[in-house]
C-alpha atoms as a PDB file:
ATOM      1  CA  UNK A   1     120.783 150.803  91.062  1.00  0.00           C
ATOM      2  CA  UNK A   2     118.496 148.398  89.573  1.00  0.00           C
ATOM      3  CA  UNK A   3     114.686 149.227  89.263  1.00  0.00           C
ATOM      4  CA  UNK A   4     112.143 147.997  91.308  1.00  0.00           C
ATOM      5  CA  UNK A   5     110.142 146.535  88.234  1.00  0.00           C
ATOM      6  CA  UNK A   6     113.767 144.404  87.899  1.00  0.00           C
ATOM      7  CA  UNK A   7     114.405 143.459  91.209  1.00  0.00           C
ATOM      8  CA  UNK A   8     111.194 142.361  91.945  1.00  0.00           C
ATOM      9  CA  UNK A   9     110.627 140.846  88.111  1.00  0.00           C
ATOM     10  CA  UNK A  10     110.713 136.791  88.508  1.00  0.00           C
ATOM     11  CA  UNK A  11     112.920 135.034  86.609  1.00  0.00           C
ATOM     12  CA  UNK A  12     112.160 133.815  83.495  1.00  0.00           C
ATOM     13  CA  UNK A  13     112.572 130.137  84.240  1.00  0.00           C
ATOM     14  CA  UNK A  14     110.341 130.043  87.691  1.00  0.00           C
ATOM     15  CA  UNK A  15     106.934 128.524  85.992  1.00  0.00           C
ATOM     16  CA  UNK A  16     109.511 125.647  84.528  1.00  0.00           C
ATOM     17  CA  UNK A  17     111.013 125.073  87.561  1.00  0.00           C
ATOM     18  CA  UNK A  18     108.016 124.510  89.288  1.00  0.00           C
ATOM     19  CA  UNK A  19     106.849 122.414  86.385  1.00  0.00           C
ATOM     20  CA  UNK A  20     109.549 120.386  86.917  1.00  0.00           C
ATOM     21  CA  UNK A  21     109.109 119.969  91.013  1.00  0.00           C
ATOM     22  CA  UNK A  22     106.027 118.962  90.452  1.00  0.00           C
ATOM     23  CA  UNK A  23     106.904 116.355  88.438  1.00  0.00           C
ATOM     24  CA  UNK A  24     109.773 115.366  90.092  1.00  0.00           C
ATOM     25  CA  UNK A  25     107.676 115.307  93.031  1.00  0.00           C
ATOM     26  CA  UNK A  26     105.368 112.743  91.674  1.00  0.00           C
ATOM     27  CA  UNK A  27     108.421 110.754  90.185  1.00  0.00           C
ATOM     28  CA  UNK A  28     109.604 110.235  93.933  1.00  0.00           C
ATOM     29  CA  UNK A  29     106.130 109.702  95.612  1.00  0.00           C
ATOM     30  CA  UNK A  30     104.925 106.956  93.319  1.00  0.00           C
ATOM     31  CA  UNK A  31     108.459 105.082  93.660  1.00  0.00           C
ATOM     32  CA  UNK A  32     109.984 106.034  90.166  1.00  0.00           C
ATOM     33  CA  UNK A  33     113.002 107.255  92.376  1.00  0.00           C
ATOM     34  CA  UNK A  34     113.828 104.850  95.212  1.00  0.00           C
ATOM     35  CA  UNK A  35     115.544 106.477  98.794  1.00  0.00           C
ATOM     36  CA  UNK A  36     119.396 107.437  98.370  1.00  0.00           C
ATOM     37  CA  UNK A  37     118.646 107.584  94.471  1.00  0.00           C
ATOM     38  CA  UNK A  38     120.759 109.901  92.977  1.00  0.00           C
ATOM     39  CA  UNK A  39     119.492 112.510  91.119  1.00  0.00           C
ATOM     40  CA  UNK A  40     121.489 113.547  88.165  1.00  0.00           C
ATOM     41  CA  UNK A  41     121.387 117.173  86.741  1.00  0.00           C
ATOM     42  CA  UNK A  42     122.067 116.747  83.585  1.00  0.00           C
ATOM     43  CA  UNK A  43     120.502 113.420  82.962  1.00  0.00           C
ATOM     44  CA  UNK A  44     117.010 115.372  84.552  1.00  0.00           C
ATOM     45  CA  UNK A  45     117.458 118.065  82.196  1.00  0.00           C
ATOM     46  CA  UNK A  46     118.501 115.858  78.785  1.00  0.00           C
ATOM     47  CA  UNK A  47     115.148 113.549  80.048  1.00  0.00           C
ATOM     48  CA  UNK A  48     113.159 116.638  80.345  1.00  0.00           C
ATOM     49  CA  UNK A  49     114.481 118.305  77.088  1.00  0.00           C
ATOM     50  CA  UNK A  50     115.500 121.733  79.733  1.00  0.00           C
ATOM     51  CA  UNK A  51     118.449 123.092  80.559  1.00  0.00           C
ATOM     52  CA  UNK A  52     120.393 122.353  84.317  1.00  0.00           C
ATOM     53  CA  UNK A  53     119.084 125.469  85.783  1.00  0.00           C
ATOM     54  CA  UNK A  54     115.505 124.818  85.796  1.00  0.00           C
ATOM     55  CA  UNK A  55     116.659 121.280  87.083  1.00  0.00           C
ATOM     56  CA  UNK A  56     118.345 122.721  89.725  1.00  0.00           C
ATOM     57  CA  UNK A  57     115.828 125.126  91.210  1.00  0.00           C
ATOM     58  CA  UNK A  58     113.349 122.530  91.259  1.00  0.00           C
ATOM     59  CA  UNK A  59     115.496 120.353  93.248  1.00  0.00           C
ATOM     60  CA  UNK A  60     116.727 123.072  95.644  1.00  0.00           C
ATOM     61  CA  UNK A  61     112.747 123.371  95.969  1.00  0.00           C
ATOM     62  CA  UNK A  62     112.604 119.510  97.105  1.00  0.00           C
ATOM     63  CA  UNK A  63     114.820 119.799  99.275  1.00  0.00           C
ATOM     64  CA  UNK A  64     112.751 122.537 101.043  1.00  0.00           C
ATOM     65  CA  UNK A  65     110.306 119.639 101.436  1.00  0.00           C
ATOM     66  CA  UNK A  66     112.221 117.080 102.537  1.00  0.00           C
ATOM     67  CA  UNK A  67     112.031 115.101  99.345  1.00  0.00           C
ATOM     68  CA  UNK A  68     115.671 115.401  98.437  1.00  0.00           C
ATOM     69  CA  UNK A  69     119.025 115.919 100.021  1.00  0.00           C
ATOM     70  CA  UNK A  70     121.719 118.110  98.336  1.00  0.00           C
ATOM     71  CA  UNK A  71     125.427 116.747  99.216  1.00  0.00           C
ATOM     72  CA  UNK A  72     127.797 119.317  98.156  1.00  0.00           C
ATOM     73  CA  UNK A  73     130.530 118.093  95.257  1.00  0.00           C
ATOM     74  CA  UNK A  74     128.192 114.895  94.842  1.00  0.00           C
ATOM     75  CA  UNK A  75     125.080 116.052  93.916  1.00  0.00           C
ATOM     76  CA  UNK A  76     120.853 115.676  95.022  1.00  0.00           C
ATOM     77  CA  UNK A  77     119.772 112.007  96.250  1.00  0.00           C
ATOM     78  CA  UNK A  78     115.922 110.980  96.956  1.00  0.00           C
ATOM     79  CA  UNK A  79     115.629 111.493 100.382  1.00  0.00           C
ATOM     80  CA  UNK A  80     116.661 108.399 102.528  1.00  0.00           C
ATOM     81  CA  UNK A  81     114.308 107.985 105.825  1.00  0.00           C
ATOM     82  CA  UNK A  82     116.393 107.513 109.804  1.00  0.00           C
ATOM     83  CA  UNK A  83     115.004 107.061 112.572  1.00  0.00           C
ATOM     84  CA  UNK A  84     115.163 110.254 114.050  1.00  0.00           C
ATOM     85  CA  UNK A  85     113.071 111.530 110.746  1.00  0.00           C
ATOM     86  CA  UNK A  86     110.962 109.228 111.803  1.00  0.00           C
ATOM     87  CA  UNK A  87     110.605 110.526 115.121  1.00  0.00           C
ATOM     88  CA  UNK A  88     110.487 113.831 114.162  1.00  0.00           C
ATOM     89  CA  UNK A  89     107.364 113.488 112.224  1.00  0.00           C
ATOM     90  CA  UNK A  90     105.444 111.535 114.363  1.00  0.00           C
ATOM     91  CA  UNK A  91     106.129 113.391 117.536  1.00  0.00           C
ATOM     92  CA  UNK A  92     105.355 116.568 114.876  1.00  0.00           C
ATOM     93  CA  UNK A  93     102.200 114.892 113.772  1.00  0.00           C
ATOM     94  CA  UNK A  94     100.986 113.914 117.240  1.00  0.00           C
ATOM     95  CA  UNK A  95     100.726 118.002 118.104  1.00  0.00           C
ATOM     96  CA  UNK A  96      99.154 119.188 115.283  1.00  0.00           C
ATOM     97  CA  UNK A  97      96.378 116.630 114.205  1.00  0.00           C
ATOM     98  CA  UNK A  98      94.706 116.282 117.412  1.00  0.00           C
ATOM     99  CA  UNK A  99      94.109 120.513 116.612  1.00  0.00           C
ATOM    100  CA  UNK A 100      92.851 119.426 113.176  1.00  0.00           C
ATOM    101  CA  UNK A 101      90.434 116.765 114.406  1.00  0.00           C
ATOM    102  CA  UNK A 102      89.259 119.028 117.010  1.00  0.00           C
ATOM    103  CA  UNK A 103      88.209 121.685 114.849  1.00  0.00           C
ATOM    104  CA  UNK A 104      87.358 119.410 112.159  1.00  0.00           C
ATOM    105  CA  UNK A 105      84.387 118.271 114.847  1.00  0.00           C
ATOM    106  CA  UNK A 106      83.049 121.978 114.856  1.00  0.00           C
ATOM    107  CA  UNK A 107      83.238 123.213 111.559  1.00  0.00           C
ATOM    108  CA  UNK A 108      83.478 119.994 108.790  1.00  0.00           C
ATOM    109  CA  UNK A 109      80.564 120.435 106.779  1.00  0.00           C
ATOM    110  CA  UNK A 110      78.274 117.257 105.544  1.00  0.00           C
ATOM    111  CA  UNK A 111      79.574 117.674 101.938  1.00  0.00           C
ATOM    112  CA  UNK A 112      83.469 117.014 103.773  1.00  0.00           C
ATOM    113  CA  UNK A 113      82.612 114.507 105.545  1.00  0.00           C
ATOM    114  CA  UNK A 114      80.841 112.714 102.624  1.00  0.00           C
ATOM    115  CA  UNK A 115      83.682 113.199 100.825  1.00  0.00           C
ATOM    116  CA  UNK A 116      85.671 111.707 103.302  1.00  0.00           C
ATOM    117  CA  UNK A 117      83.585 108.507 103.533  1.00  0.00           C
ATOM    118  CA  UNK A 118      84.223 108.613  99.717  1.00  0.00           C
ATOM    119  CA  UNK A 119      87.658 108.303 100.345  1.00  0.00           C
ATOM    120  CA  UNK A 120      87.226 104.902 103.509  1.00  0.00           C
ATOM    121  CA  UNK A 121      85.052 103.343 100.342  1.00  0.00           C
ATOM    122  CA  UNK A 122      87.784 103.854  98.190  1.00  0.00           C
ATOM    123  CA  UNK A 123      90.373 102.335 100.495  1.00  0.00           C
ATOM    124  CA  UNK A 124      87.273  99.220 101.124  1.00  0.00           C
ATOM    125  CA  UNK A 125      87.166  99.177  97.245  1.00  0.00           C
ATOM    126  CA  UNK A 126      90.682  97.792  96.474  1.00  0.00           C
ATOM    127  CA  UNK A 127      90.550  93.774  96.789  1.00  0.00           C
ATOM    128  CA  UNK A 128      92.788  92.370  99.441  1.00  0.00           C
ATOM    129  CA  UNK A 129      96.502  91.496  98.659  1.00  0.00           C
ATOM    130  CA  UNK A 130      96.289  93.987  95.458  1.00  0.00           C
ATOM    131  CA  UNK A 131      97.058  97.262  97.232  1.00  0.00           C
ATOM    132  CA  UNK A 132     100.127  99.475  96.736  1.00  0.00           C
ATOM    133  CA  UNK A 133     102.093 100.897  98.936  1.00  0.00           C
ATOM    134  CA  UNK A 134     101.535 104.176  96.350  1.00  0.00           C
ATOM    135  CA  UNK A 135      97.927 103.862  96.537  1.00  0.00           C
ATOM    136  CA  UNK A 136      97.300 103.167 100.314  1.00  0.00           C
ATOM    137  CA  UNK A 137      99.840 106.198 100.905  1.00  0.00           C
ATOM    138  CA  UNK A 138      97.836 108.600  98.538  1.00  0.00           C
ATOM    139  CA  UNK A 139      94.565 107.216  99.744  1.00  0.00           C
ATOM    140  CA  UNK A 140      95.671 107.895 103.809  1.00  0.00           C
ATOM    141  CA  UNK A 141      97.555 111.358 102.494  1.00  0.00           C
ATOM    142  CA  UNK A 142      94.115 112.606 100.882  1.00  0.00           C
ATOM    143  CA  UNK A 143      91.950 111.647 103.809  1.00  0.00           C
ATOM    144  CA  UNK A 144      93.828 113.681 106.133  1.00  0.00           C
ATOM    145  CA  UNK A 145      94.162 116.488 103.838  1.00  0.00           C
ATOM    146  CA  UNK A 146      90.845 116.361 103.978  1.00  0.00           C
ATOM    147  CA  UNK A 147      90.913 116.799 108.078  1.00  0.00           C
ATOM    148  CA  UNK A 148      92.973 119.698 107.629  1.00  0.00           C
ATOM    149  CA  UNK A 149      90.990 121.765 105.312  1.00  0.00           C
ATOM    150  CA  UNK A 150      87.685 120.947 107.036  1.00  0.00           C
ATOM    151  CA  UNK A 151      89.667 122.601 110.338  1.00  0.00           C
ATOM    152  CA  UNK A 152      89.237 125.927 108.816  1.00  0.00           C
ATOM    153  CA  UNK A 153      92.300 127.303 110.302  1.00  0.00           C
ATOM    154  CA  UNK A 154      94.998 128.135 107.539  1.00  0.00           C
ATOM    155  CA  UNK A 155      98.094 128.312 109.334  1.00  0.00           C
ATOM    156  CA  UNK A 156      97.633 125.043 110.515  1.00  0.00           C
ATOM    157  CA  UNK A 157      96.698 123.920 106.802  1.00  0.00           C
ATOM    158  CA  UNK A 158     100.341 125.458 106.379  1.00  0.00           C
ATOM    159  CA  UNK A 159     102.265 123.430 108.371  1.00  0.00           C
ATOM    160  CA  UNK A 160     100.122 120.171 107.871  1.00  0.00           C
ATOM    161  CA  UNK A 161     101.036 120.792 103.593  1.00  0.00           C
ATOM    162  CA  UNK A 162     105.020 121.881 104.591  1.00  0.00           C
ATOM    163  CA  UNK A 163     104.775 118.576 106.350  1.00  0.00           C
ATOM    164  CA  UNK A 164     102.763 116.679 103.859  1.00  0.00           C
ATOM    165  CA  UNK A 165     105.696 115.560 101.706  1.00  0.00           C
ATOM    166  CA  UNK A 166     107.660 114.040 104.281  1.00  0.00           C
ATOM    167  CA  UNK A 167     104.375 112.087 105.491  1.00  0.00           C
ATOM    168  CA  UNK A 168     103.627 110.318 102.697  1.00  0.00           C
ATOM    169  CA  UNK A 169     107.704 109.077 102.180  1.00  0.00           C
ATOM    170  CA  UNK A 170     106.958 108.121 105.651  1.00  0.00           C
ATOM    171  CA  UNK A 171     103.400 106.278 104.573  1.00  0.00           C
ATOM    172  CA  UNK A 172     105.592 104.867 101.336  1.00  0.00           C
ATOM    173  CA  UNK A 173     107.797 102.709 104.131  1.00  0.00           C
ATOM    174  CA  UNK A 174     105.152 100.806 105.737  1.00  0.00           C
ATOM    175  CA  UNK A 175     104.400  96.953 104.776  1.00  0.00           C
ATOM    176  CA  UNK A 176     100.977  96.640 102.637  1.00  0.00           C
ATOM    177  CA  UNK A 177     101.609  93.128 102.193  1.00  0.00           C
ATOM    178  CA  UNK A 178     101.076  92.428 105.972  1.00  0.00           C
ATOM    179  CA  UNK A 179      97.840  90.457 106.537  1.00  0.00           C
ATOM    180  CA  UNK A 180      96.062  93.183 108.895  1.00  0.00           C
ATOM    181  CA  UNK A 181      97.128  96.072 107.044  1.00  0.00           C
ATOM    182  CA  UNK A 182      94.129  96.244 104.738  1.00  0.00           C
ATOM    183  CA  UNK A 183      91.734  95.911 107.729  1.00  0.00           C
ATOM    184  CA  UNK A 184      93.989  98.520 109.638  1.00  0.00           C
ATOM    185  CA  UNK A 185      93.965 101.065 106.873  1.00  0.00           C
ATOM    186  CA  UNK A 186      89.684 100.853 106.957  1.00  0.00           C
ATOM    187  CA  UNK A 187      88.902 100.348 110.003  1.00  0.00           C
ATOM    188  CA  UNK A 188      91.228 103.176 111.444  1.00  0.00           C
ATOM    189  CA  UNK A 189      90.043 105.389 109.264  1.00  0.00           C
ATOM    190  CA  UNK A 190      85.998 104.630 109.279  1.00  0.00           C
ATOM    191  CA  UNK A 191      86.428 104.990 112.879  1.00  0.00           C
ATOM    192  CA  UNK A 192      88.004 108.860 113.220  1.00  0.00           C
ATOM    193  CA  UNK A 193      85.336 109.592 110.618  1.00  0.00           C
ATOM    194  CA  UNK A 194      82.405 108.238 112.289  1.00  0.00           C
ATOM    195  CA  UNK A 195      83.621 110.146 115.753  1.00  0.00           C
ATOM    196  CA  UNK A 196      83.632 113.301 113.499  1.00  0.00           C
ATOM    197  CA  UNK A 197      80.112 113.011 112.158  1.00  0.00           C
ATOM    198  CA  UNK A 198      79.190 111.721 115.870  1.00  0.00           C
ATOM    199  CA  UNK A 199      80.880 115.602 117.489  1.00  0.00           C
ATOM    200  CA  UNK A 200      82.728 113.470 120.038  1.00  0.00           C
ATOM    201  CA  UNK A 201      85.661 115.327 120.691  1.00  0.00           C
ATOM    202  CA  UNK A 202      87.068 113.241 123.461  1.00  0.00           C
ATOM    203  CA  UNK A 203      86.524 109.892 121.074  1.00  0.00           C
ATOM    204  CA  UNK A 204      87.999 111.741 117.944  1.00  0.00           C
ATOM    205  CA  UNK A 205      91.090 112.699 119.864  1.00  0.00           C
ATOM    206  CA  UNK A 206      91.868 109.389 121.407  1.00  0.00           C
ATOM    207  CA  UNK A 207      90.915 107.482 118.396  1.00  0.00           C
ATOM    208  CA  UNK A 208      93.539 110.001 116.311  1.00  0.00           C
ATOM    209  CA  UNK A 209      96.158 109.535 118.400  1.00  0.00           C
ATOM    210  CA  UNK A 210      95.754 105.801 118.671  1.00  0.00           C
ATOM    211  CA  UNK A 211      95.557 106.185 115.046  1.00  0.00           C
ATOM    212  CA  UNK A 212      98.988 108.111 113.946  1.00  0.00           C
ATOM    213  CA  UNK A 213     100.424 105.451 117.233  1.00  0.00           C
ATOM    214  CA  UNK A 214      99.763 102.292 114.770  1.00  0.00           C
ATOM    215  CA  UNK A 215     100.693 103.934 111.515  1.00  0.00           C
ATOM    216  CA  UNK A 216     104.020 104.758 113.026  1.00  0.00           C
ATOM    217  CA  UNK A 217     104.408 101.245 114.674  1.00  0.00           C
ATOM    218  CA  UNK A 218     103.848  99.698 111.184  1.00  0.00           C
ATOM    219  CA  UNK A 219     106.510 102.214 109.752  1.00  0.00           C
ATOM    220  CA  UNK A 220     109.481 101.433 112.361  1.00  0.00           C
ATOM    221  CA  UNK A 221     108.700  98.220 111.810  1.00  0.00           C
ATOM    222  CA  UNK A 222     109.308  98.137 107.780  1.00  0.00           C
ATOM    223  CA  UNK A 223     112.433 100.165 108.261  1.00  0.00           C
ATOM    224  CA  UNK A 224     114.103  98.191 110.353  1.00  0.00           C
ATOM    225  CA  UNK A 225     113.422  95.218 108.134  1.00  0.00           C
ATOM    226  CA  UNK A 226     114.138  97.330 105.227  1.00  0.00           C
ATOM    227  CA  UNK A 227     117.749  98.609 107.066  1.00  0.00           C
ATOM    228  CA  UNK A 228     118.397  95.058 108.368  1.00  0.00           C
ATOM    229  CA  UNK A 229     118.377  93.725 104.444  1.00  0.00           C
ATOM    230  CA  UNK A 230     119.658  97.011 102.419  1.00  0.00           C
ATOM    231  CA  UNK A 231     123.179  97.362 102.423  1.00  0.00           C
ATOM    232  CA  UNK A 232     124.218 101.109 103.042  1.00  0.00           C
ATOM    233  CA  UNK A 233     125.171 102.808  99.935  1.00  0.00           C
ATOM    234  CA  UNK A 234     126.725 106.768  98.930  1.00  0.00           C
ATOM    235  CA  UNK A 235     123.468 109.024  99.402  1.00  0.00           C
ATOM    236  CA  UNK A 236     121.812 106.199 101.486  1.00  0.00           C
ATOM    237  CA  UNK A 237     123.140 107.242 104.756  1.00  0.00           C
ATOM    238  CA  UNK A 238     120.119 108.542 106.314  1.00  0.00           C
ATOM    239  CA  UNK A 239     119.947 112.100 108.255  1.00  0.00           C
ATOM    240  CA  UNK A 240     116.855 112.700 104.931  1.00  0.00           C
ATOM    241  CA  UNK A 241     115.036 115.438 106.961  1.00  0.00           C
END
């Protein structure tokens, strides 16, 4: 039998292959790798200067997240959003915030909720017309991360970072470009903060969930334009999630 120091002994490569995650992971959230991208093994690992296990870890890893689907005898593709994904967040979403908002209003401290004005000012900094989808998707992801850790519950902080991933592909797909997106991304926002520092739970909730309602309306919407225009292509067939 093999020791306990050896069975329990990580393998050697496990630090890479998160390395490599990571920065896959980043690749795919700031649009490097668009949805139903294939994602070559060994053209990862010669860009990378690694070998194909490391690669392959790392991608089994994504897939764990939702970032990546793994089609067996044709390789990993970037995750490619249907509507039942879709769904599935949202309706996910819609159970778990209103928790995190709730318990956000009894134990945030002043220090979080400065920092998450910080974050509204940031969104208010960026001139209109110029934002990203990348940047209003990181701004939205951080401020609600922020929600979640001022909840002081870490389960919850568990599912909300398990979910995470999938969220911000979701936030990826909406239209910046539209004309009241800008005000909608603010104003939203500004107001589920300023119920938080008021303690109105009733106001917080409602406001949340009215919230997560547009951001999802704004997200159907860009897929179906998107699915309407795109051609469907191998590893672009949906099911992502």
């Amino acid at each position: 039998m093999q020791s306990l120091e050896s069975v329990l002994a990580l393998p050697e490569n496990r630090g890479l292959a998160v390395d490599i995650a990571e920065r896959l992971r980043a690749a795919i959230l700031n649009g490097y790798f668009g949805p139903g991208e294939r994602l070559g093994e060994e053209l990862l690992a010669r860009s990378m200067s690694v070998s194909r296990g490391p690669v392959r870890e790392a991608l089994v890893q994504l897939e764990r997240e939702g970032l990546v689907v793994i089609r067996r005898n044709r390789g990993a593709f970037v995750a490619q959003l249907s509507r039942e994904d879709l769904e599935e967040v949202q309706t996910l979403r819609l159970v778990i915030e209103p928790l995190a908002v709730r318990r956000a209003i009894l134990f945030a401290s002043p220090q979080e909720l400065d920092e998450l004005q910080r974050v509204v000012d940031a969104m208010s900094a960026i001139g209109p017309g110029t934002i990203t989808e990348q940047e209003a998707a990181e701004l939205d992801i951080r401020f609600h991360d922020l929600i979640y850790r001022a909840a002081q519950h870490r389960r919850l902080y568990e599912c909300w970072s398990n979910l995470r991933p999938q969220i911000h592909i979701v936030l990826l797909n909406r239209n910046v470009a539209h004309e009241d997106f800008r005000e909608f991304l603010i104003k939203s926002h500004q107001q589920i903060l300023d119920s938080l520092g008021a303690r109105d739970e009733s106001r917080a909730v409602a406001i949340i969930e009215d919230h997560l309602r547009g951001s999802y309306d704004r997200v159907v919407q860009s897929y179906e334009r998107r699915t309407h225009r795109e051609p469907r292509t191998e590893g672009n067939q949906g099911g992502a999630f």
